[in-house]
C-alpha atoms as a PDB file:
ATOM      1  CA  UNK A   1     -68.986 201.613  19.706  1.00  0.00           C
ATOM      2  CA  UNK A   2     -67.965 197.989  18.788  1.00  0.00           C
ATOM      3  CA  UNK A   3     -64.424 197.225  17.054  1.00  0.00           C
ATOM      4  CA  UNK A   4     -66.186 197.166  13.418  1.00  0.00           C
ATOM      5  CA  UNK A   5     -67.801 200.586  14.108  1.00  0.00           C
ATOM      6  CA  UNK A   6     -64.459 201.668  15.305  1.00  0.00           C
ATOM      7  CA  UNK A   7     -62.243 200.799  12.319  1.00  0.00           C
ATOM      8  CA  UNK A   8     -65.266 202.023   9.528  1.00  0.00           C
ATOM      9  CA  UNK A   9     -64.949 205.486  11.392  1.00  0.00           C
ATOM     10  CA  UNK A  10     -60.896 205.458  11.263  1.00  0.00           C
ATOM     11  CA  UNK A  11     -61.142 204.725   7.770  1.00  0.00           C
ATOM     12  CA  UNK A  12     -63.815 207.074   6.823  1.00  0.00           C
ATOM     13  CA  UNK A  13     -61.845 209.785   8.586  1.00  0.00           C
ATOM     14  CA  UNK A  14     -59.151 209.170   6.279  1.00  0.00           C
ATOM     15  CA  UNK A  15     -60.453 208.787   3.260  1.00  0.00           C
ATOM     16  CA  UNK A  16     -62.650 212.218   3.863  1.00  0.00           C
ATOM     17  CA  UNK A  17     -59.514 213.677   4.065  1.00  0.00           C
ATOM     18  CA  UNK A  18     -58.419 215.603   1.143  1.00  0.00           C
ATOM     19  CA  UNK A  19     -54.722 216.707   0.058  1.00  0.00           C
ATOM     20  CA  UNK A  20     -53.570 219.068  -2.662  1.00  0.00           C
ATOM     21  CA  UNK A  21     -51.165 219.239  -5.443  1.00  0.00           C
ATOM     22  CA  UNK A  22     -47.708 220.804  -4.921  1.00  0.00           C
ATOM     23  CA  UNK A  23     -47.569 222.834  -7.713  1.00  0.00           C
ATOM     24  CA  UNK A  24     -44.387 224.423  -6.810  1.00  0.00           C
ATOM     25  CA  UNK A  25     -42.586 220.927  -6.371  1.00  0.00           C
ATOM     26  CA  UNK A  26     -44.280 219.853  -9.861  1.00  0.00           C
ATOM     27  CA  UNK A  27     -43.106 222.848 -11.798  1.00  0.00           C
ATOM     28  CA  UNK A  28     -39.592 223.321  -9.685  1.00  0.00           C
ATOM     29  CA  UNK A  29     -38.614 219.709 -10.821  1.00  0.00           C
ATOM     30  CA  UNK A  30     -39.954 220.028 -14.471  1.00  0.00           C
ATOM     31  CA  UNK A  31     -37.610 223.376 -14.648  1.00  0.00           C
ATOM     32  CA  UNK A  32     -34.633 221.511 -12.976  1.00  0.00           C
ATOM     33  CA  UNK A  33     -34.745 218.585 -15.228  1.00  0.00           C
ATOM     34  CA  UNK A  34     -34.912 220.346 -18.238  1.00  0.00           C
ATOM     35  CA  UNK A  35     -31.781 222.092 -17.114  1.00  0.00           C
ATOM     36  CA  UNK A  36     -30.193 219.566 -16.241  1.00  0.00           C
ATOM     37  CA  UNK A  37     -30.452 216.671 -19.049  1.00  0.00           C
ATOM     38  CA  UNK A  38     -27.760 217.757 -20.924  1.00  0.00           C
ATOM     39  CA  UNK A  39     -25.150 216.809 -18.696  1.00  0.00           C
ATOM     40  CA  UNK A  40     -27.458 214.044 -17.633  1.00  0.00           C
ATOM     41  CA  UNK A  41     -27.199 213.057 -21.305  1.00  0.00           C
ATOM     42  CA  UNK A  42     -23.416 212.486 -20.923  1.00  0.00           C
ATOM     43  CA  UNK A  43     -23.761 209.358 -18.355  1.00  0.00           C
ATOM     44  CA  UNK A  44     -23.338 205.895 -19.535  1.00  0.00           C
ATOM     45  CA  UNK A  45     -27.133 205.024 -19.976  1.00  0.00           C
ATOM     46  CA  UNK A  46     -28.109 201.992 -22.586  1.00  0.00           C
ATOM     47  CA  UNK A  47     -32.032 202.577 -21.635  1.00  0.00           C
ATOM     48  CA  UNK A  48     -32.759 199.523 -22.937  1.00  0.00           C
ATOM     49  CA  UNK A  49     -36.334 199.203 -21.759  1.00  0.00           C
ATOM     50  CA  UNK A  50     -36.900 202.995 -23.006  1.00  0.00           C
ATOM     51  CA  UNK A  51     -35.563 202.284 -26.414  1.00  0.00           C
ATOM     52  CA  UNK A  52     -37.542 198.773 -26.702  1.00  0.00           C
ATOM     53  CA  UNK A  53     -40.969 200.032 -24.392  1.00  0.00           C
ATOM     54  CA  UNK A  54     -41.381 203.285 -24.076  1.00  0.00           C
ATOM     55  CA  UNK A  55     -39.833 205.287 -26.754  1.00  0.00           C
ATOM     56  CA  UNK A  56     -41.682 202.713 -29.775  1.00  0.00           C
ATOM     57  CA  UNK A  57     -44.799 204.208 -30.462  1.00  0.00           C
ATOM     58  CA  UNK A  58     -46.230 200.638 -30.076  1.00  0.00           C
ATOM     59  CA  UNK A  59     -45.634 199.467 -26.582  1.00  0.00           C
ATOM     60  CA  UNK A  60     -49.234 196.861 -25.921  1.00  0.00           C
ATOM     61  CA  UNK A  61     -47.820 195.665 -22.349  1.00  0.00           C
ATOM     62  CA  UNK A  62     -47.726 198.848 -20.723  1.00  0.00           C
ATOM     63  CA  UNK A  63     -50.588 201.213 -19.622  1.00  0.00           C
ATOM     64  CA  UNK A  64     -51.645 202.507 -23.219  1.00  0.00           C
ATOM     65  CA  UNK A  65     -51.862 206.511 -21.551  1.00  0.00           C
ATOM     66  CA  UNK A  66     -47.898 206.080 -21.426  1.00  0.00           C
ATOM     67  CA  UNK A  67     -47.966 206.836 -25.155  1.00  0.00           C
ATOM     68  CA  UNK A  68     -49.420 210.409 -25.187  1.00  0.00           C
ATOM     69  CA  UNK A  69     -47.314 211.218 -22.291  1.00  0.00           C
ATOM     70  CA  UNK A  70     -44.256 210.324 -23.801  1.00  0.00           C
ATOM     71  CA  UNK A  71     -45.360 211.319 -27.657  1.00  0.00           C
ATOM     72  CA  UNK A  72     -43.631 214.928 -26.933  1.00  0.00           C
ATOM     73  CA  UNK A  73     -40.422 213.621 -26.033  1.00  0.00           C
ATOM     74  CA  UNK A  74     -39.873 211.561 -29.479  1.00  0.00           C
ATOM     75  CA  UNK A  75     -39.639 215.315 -30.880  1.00  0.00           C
ATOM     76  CA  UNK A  76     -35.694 214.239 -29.888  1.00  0.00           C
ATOM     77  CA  UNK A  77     -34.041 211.236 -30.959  1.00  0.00           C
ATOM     78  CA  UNK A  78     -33.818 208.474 -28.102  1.00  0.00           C
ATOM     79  CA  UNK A  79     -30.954 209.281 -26.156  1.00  0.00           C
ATOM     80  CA  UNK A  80     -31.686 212.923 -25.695  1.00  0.00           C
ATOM     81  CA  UNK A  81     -35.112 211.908 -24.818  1.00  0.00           C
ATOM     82  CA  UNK A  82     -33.969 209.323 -22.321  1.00  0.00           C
ATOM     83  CA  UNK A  83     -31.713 212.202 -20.651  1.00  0.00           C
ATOM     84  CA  UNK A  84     -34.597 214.152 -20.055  1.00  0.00           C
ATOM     85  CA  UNK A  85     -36.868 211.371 -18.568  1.00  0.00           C
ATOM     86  CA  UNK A  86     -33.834 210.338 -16.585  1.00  0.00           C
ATOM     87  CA  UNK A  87     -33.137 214.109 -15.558  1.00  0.00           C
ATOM     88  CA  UNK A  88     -36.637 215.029 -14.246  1.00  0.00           C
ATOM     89  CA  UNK A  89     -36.499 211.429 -12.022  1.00  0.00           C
ATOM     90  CA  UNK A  90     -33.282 212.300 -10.411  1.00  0.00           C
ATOM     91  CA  UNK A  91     -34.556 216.300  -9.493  1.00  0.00           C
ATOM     92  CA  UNK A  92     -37.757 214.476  -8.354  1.00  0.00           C
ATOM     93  CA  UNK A  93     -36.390 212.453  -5.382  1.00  0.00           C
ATOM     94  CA  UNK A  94     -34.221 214.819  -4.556  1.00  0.00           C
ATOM     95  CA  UNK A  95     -37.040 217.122  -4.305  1.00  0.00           C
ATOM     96  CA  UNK A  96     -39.658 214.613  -3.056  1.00  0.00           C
ATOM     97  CA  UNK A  97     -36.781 213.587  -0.390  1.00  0.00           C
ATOM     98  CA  UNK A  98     -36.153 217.197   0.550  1.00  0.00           C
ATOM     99  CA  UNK A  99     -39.864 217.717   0.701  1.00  0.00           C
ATOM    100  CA  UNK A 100     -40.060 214.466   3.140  1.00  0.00           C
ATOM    101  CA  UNK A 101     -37.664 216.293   5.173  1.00  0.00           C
ATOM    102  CA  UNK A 102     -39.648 219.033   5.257  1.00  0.00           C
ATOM    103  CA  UNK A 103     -36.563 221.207   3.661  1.00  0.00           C
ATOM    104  CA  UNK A 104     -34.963 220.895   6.661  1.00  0.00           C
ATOM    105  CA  UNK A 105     -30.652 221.996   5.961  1.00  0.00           C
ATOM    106  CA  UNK A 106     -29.900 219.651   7.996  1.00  0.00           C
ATOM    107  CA  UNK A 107     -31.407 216.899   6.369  1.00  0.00           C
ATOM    108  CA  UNK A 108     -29.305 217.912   3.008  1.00  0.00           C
ATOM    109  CA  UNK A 109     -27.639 214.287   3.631  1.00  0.00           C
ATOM    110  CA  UNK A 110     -30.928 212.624   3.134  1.00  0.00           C
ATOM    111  CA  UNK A 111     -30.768 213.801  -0.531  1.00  0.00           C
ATOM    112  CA  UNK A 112     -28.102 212.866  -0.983  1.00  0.00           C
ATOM    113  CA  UNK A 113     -28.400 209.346   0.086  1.00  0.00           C
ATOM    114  CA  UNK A 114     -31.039 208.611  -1.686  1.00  0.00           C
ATOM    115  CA  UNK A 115     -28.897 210.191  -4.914  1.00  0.00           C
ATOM    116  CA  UNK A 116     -26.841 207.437  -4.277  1.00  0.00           C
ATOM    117  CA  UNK A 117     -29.316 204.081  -4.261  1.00  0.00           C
ATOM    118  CA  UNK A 118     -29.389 201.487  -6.290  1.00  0.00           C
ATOM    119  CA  UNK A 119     -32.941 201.441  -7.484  1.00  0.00           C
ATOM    120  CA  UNK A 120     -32.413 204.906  -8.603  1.00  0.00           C
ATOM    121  CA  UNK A 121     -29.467 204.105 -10.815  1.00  0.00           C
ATOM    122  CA  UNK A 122     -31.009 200.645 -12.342  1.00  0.00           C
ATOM    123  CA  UNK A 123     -34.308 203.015 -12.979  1.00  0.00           C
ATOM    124  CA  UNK A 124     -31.637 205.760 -15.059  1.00  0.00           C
ATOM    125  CA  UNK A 125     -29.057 202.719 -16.751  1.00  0.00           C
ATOM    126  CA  UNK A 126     -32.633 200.536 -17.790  1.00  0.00           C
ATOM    127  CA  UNK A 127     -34.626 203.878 -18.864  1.00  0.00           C
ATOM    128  CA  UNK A 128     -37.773 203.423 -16.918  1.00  0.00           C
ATOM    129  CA  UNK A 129     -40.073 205.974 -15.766  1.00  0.00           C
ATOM    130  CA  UNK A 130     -40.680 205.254 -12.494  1.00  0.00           C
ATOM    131  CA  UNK A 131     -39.453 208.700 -11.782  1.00  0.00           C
ATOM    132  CA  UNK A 132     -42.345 209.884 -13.458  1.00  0.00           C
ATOM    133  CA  UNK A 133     -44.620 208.301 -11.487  1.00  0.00           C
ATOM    134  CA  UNK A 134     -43.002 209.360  -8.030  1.00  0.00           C
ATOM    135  CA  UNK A 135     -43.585 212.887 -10.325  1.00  0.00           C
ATOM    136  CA  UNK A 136     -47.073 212.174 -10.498  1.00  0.00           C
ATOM    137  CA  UNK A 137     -47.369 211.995  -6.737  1.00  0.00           C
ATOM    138  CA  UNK A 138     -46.781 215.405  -5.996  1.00  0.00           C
ATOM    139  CA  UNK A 139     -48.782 216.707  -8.022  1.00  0.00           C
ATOM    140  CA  UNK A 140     -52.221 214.251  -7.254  1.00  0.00           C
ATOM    141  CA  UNK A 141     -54.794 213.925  -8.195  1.00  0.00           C
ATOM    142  CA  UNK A 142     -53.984 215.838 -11.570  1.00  0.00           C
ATOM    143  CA  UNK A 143     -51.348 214.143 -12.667  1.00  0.00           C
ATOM    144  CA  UNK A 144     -53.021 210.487 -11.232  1.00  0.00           C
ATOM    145  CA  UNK A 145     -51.950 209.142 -15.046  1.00  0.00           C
ATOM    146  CA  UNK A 146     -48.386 209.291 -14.287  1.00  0.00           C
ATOM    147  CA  UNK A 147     -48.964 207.644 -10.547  1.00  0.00           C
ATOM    148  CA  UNK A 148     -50.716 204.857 -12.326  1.00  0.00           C
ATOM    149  CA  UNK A 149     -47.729 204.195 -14.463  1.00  0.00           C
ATOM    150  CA  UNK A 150     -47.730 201.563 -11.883  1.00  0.00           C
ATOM    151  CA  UNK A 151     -50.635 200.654 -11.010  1.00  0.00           C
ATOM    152  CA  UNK A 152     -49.445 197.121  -9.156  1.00  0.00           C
ATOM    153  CA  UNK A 153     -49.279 199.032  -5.897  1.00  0.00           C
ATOM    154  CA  UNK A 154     -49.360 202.465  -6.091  1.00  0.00           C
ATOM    155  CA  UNK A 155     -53.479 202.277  -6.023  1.00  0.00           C
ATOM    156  CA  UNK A 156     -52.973 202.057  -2.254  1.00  0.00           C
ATOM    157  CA  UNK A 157     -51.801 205.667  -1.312  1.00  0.00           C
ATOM    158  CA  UNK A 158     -54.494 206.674  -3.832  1.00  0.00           C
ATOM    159  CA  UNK A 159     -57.664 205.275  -2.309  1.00  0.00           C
ATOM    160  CA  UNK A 160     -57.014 206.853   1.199  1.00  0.00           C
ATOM    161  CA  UNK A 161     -57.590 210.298  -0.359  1.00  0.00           C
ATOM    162  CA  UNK A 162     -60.888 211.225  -1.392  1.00  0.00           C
ATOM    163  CA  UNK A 163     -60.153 213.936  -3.804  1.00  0.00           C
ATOM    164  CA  UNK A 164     -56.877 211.547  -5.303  1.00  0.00           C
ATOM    165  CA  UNK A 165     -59.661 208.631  -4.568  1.00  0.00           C
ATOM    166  CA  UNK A 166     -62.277 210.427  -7.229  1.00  0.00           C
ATOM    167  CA  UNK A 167     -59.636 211.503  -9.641  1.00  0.00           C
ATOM    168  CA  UNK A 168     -57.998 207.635  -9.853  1.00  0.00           C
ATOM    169  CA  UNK A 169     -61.851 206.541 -10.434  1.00  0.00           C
ATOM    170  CA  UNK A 170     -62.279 209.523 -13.371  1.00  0.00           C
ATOM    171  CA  UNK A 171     -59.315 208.803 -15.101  1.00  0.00           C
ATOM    172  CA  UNK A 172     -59.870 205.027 -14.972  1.00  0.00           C
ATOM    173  CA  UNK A 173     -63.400 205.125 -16.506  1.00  0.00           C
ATOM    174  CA  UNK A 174     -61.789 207.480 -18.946  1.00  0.00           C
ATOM    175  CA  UNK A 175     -59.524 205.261 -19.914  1.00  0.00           C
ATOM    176  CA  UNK A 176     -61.475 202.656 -20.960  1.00  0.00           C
ATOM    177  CA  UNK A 177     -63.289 204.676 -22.694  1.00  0.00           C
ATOM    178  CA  UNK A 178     -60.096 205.797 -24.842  1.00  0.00           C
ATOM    179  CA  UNK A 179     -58.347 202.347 -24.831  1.00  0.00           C
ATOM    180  CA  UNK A 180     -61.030 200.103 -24.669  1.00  0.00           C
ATOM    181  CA  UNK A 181     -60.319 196.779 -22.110  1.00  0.00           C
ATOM    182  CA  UNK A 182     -56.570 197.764 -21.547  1.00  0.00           C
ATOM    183  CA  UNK A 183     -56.400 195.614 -18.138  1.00  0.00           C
ATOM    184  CA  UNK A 184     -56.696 192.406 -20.455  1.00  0.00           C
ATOM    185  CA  UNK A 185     -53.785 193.547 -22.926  1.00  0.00           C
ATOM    186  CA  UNK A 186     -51.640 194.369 -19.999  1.00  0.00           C
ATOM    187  CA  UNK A 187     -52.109 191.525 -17.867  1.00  0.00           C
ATOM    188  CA  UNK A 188     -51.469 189.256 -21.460  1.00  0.00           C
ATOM    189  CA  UNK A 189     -47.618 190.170 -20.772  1.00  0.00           C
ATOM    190  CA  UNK A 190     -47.493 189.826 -17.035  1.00  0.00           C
ATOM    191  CA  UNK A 191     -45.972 185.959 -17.740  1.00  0.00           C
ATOM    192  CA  UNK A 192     -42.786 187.419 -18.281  1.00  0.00           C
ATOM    193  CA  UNK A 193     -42.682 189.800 -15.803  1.00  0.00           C
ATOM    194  CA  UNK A 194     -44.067 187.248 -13.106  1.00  0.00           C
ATOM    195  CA  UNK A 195     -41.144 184.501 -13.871  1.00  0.00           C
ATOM    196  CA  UNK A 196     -38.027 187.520 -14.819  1.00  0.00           C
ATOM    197  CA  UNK A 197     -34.888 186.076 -12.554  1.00  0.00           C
ATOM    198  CA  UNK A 198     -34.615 189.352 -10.655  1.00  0.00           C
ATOM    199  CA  UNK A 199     -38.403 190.012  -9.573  1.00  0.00           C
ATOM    200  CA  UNK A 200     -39.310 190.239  -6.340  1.00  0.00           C
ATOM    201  CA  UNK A 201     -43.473 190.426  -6.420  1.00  0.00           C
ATOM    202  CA  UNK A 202     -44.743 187.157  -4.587  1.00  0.00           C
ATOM    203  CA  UNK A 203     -45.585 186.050  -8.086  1.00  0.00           C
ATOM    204  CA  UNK A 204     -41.583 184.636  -8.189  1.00  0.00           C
ATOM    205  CA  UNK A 205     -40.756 184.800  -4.774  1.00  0.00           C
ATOM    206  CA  UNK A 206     -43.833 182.928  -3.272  1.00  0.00           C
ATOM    207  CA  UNK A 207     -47.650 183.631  -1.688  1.00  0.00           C
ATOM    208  CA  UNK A 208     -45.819 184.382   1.712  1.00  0.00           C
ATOM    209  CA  UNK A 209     -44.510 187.809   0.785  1.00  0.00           C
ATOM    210  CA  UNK A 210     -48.221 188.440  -0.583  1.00  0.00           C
ATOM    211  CA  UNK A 211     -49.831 187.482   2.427  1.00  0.00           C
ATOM    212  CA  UNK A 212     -47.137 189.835   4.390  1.00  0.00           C
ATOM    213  CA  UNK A 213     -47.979 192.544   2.205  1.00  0.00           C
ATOM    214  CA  UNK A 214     -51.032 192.317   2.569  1.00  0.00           C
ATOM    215  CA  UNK A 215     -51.281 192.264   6.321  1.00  0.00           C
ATOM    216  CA  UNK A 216     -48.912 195.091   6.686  1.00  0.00           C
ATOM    217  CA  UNK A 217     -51.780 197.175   4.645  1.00  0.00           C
ATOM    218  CA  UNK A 218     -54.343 196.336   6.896  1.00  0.00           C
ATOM    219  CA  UNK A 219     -52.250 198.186   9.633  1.00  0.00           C
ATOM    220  CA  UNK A 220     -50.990 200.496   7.202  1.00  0.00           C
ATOM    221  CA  UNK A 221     -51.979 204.105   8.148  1.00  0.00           C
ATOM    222  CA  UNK A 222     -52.463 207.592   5.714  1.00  0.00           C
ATOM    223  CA  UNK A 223     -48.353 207.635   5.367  1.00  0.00           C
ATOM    224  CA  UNK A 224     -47.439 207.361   1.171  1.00  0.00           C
ATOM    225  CA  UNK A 225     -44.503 205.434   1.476  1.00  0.00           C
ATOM    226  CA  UNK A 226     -45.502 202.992   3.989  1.00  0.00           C
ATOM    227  CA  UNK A 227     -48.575 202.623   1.972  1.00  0.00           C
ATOM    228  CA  UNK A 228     -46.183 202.061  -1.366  1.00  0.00           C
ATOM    229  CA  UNK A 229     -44.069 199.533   0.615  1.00  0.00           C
ATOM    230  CA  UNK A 230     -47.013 197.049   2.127  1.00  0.00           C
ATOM    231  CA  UNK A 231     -47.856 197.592  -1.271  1.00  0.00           C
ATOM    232  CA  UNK A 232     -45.051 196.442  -3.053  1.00  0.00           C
ATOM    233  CA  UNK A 233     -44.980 193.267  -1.207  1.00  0.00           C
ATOM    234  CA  UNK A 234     -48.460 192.519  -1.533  1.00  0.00           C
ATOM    235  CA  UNK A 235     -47.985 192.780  -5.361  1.00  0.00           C
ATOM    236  CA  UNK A 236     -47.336 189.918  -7.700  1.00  0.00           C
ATOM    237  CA  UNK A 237     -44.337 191.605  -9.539  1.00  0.00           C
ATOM    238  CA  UNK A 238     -42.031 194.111  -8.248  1.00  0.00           C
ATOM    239  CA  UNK A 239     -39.073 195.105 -10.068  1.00  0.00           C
ATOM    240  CA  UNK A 240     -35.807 196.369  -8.257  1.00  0.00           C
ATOM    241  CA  UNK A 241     -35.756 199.605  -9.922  1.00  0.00           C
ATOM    242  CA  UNK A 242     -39.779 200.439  -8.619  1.00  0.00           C
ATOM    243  CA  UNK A 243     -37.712 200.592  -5.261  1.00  0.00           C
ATOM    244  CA  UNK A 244     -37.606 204.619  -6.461  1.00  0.00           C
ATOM    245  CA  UNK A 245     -40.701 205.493  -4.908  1.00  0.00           C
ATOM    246  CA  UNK A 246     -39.996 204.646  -1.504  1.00  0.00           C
ATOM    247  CA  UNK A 247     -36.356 206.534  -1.457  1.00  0.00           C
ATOM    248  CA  UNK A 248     -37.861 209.540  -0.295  1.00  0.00           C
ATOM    249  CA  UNK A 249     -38.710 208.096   2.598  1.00  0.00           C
ATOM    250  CA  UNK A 250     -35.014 208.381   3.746  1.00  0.00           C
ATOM    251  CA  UNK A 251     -35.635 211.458   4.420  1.00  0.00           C
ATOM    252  CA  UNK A 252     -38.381 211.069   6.902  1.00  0.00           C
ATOM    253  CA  UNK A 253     -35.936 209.531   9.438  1.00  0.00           C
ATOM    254  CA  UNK A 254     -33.090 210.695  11.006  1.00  0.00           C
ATOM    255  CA  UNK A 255     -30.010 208.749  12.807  1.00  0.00           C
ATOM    256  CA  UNK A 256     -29.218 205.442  12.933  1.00  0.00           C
ATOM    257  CA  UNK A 257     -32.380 204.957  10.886  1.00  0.00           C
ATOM    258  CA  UNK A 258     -31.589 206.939   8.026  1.00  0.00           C
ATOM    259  CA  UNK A 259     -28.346 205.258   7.632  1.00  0.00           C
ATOM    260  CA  UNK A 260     -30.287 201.575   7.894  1.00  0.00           C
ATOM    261  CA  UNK A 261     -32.721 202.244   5.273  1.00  0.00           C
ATOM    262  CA  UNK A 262     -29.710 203.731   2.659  1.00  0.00           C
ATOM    263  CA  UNK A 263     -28.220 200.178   3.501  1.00  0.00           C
ATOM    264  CA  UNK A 264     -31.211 198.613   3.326  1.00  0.00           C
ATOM    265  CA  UNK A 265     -31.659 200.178  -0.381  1.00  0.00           C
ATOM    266  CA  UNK A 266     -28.590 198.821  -1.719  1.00  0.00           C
ATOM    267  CA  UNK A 267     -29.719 195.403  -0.572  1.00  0.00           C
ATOM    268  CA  UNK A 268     -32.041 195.494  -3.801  1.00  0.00           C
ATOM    269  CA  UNK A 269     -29.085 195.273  -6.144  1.00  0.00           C
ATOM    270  CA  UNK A 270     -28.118 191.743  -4.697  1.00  0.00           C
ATOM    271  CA  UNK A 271     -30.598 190.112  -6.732  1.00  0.00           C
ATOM    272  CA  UNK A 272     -29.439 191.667 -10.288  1.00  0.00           C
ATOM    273  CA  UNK A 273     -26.474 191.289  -9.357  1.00  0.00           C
ATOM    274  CA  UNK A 274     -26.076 187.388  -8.674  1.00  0.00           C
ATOM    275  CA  UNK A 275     -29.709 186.572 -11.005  1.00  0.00           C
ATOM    276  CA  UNK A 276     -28.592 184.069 -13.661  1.00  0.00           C
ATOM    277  CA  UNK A 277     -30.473 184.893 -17.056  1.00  0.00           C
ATOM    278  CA  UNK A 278     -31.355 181.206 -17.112  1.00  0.00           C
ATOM    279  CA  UNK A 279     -33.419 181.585 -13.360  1.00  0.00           C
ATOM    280  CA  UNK A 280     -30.855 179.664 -11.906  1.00  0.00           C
ATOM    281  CA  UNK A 281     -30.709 181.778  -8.845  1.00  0.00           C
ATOM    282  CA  UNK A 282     -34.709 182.601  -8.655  1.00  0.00           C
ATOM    283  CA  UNK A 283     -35.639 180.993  -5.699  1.00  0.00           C
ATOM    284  CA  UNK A 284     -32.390 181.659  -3.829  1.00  0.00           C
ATOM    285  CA  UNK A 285     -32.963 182.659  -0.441  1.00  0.00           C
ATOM    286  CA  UNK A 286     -30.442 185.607  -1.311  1.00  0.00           C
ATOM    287  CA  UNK A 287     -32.725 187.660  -3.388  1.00  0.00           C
ATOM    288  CA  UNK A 288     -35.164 187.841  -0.479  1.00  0.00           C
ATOM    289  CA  UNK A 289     -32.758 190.160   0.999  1.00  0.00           C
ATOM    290  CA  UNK A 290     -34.137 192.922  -0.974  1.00  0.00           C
ATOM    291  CA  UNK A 291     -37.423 192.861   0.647  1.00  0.00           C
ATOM    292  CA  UNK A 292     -35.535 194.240   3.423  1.00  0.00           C
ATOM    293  CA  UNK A 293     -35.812 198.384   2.361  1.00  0.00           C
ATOM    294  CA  UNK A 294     -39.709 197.811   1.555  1.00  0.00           C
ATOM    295  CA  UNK A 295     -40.033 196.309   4.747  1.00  0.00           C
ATOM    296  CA  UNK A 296     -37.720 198.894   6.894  1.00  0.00           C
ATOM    297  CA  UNK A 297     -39.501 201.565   5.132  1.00  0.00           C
ATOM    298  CA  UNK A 298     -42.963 200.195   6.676  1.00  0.00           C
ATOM    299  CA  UNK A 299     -41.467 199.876  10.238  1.00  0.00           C
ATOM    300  CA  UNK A 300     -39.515 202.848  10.610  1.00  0.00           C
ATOM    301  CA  UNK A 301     -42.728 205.432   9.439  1.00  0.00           C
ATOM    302  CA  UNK A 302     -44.938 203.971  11.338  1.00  0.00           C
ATOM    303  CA  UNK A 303     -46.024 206.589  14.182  1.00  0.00           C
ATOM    304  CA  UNK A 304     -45.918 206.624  17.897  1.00  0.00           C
ATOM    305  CA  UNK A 305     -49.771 205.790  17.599  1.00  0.00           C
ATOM    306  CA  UNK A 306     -50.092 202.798  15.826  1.00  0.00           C
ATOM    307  CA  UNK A 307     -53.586 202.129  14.085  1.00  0.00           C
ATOM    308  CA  UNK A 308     -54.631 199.673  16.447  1.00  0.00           C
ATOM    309  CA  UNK A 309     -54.465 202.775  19.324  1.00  0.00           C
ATOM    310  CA  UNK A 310     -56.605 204.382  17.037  1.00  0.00           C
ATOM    311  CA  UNK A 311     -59.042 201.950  16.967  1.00  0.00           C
ATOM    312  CA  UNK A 312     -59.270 201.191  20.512  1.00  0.00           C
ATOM    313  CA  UNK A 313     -59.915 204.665  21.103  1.00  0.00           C
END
């Protein structure tokens, strides 16, 4: 069997591979959040994005399935609908952490970490839903519309699944039947994205970080968040605050480790924090420092077998 053969097989054995919903983790953080947004809804939280993207009934630069899945929440006014998105994403990574640790007591700390992150608290203060989306991957591939909230790089986990591989491909035709050609209207406000002062997609920072990326999928194995962080690099814009899907994966190390990639995570908040609104600070080699959590992520999961063992099996 020649390398080629070798590496079809591996991949074939992967994507054959099929992985269900947790419903209990779906329901248990729906529950939780719901319970918890009123005192959620006493935290300092502008949301300006929610009040100006998602929240408006007329949103054309996002994903148009956004609307119907937040249509229920504008039953409240903003604010108490912003505490409830912001709610269910803080129960999710502490439950999607917890579940990384496989519930372990002793990995309680982990949660708690990742509580504590910057990406998590620019997702709750700029009222994104990114929390939704790490929502939607417990729960593929039913809930595949919230995953592909963001699209940009959360494809990859997706297509290494067959049944979450199927699902993405259902939904998408669907889609276009619904919305018509929503990929145009969408990319029509990526120039904004691509050039904001605090991005950190290879669209701003430069083709290097793409090519990275996209090497680091090539040797990327089944693993979600070390699929979501080649990903992120290899995507032309990254926010800061999408940083929230990979904080679970603090809880799928222990040690020294766990306390790097908590560190690591707070390195994203150097960029916002020292960005001039004018893009004074864009390509200043500082805001490359918070590539370093996507990139610890990707070399701290990766297993004692690497993918290349595989192949040369």
């Amino acid at each position: 069997m020649n390398l080629r053969e070798r590496i079809l097989r591996l991949m074939r054995s992967w994507w054959l591979s099929d992985e269900q919903p947790d419903w209990r983790a779906v329901v248990f953080v729906i529950i939780g959040g719901l319970l918890l947004s009123p005192l959620v809804n006493r935290l300092p939280m502008p949301g300006y994005d929610w009040v100006i993207r998602f929240y408006p009934n007329d949103t054309p630069y996002n994903v148009p399935w956004i609307q119907p899945i937040v249509a229920p929440l504008r039953w409240l006014g903003w604010r108490e609908a912003l505490a409830v998105v912001n709610s269910i994403t803080m129960v999710t990574v502490a439950t999607a952490t917890a579940r990384a640790a496989s519930y372990q007591r002793r990995d309680f700390d982990a949660v708690v970490l990742a509580l504590l992150t910057p990406p998590l608290l620019m997702t709750m203060w700029d009222g994104q839903v990114d929390g939704l989306a790490l929502l939607g991957m417990l729960g593929l591939p039913w809930l595949v519309p919230l995953v592909l909230m963001r699209p940009h790089f959360t494809v990859w986990p997706i297509l290494t699944r067959r049944n979450w591989t199927i699902g993405a491909a259902l939904f998408g035709v669907l889609s276009l039947i619904i919305w018509g050609w929503w990929p145009g209207r969408v990319m029509a406000g990526m120039g904004f994205n691509l050039e904001h002062p605090i991005a950190l997609g290879w669209g701003n920072l430069g083709w290097p970080v793409g090519v990275l990326g996209a090497v680091l999928l090539l040797f990327s194995g089944k693993d979600i968040y070390q699929l979501l962080a080649a990903g992120s690099l290899a995507a032309s814009y990254v926010m800061p605050y999408h940083y929230t899907l990979l904080l679970p994966s603090i809880g799928r190390v222990r040690g020294w480790k766990r306390i790097v990639l908590w560190v690591c995570a707070w390195l994203t908040i150097i960029g916002p924090a020292f960005a001039d609104p004018t893009g004074k600070y864009k390509w200043s080699a500082i805001q490359y420092l918070g590539l370093a959590f996507p990139l610890a992520v990707w070399f701290f999961l990766r297993t004692p077998r690497s993918v290349a063992e595989d192949v040369s099996r």
